[in-house]
Protein backbone atom coordinates (compact mmCIF):
# COMPACT_ATOMS: atom_id res chain seq x y z
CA UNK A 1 -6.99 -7.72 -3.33
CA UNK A 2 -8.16 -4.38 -4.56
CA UNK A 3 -8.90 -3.06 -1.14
CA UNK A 4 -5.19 -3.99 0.34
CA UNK A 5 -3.92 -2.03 -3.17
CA UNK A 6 -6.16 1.40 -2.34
CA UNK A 7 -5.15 0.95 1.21
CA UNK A 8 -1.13 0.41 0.26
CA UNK A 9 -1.94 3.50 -1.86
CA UNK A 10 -3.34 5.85 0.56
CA UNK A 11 -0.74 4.70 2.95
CA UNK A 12 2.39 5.59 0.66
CA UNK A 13 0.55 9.05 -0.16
CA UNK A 14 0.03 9.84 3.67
CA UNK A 15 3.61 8.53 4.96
CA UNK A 16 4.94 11.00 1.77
CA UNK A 17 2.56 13.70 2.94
CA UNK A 18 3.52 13.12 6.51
CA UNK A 19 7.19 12.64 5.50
CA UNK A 20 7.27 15.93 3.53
CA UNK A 21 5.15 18.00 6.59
CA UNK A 22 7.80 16.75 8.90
CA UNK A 23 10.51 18.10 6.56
CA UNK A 24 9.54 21.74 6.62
CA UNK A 25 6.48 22.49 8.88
CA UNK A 26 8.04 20.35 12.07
CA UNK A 27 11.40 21.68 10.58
CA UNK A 28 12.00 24.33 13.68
CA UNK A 29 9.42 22.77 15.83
CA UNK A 30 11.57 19.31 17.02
CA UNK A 31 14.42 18.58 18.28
CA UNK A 32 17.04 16.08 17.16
CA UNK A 33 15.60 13.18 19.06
CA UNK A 34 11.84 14.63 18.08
CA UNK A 35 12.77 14.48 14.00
CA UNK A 36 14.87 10.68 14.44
CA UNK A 37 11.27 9.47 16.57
CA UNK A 38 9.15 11.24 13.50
CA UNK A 39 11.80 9.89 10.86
CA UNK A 40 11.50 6.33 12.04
CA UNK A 41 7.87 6.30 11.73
CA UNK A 42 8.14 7.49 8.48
CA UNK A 43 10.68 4.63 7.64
CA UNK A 44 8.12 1.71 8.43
CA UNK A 45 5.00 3.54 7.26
CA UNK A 46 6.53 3.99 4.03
CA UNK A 47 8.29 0.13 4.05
CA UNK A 48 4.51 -1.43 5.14
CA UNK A 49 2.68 0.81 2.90
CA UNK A 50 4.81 -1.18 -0.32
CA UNK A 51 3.78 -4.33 1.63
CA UNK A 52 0.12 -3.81 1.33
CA UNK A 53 0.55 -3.56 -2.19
CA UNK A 54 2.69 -6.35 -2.60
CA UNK A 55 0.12 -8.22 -0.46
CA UNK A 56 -2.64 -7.08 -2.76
CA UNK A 57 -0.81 -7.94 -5.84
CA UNK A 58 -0.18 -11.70 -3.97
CA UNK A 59 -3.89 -12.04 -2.98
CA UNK A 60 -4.77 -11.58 -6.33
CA UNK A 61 -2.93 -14.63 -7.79
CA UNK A 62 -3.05 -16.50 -4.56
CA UNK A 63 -5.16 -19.66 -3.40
CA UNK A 64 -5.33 -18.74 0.08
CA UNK A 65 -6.33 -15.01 -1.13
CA UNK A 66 -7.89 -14.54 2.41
CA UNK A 67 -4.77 -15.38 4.63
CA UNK A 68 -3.09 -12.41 2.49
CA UNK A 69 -5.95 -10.20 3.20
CA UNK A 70 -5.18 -11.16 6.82
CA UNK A 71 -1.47 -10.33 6.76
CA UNK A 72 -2.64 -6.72 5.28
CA UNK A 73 -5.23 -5.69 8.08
CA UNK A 74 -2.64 -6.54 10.19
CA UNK A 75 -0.30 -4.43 8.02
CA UNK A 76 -2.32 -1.56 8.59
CA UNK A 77 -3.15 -2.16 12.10
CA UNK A 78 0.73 -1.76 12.43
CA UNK A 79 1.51 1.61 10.68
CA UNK A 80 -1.63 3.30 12.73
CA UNK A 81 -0.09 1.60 15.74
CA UNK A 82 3.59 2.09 15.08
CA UNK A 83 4.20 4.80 13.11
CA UNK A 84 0.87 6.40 14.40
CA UNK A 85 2.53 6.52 17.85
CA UNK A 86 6.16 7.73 17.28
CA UNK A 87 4.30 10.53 15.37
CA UNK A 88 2.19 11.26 18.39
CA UNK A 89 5.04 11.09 20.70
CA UNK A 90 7.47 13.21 18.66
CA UNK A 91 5.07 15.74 18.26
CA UNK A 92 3.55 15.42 22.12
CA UNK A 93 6.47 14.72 24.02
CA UNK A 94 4.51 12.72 25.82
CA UNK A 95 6.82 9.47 26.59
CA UNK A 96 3.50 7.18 27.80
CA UNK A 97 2.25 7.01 24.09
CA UNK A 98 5.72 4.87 23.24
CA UNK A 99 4.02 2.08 25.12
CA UNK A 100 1.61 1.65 22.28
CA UNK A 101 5.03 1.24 19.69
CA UNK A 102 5.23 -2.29 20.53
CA UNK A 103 1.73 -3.40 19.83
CA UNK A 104 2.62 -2.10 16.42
CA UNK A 105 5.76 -3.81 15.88
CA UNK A 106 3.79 -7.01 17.10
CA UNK A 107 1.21 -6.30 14.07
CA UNK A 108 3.98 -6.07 11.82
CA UNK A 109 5.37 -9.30 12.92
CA UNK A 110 1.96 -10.54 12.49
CA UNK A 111 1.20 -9.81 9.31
CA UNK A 112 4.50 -11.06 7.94
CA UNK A 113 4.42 -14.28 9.44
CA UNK A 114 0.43 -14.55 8.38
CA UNK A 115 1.89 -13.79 4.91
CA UNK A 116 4.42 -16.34 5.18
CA UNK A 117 2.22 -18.90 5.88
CA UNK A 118 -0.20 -17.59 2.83
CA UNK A 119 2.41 -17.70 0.51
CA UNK A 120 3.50 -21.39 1.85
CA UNK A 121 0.24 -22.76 1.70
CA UNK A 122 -0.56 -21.85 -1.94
């Protein structure tokens, strides 16, 4: 529990941090289709970084406390996957690193449905 609410923490600080440096620092440095790429990865890091901490608050009341734990590693796994990639490609250019977006979005989906069946089970 307490580790999936430090982790949702230091997520939502680094997806604000990020969010912010992408703001004004990447400001004249992207283009249109650079800043939506960086933007989106903001989106779901800061979405799944709330998720870890509602995960952490679940696994602390929760039965099954280790199928939550579960969903959040593969939480995390997701926003260094996902959002971890559309930063590198919108900062790169380098279209080859959106191949690793998916494997993200498949964590995601992962975690939520190894949540789901946490919360169903107890």
């Amino acid at each position: 529990m307490k580790t999936m609410l430090i982790l949702g923490g230091i997520m939502l600080f680094l997806a604000v941090a990020l969010g912010a440096f992408g703001a004004h620092a990447l400001k004249e440095r992207l283009n249109e289709s650079q800043t939506k790429t960086y933007q989106t990865g903001i989106q779901y890091h800061l979405i799944h970084g709330l998720g870890l901490i509602l995960i952490g608050l679940y696994a602390g009341v929760a039965e099954h406390a280790s199928l939550a734990v579960l969903a959040g590693w593969f939480i995390v796994a997701g926003i260094f996957l996902f959002s971890g990639s559309l930063y590198a490609l919108s900062l790169t250019g380098i279209r080859k690193l959106g191949a690793i977006t998916p494997l993200g979005g498949v964590a995601f989906l992962a975690g939520w449905v190894v949540f789901i069946v946490a919360a169903a089970q107890g």
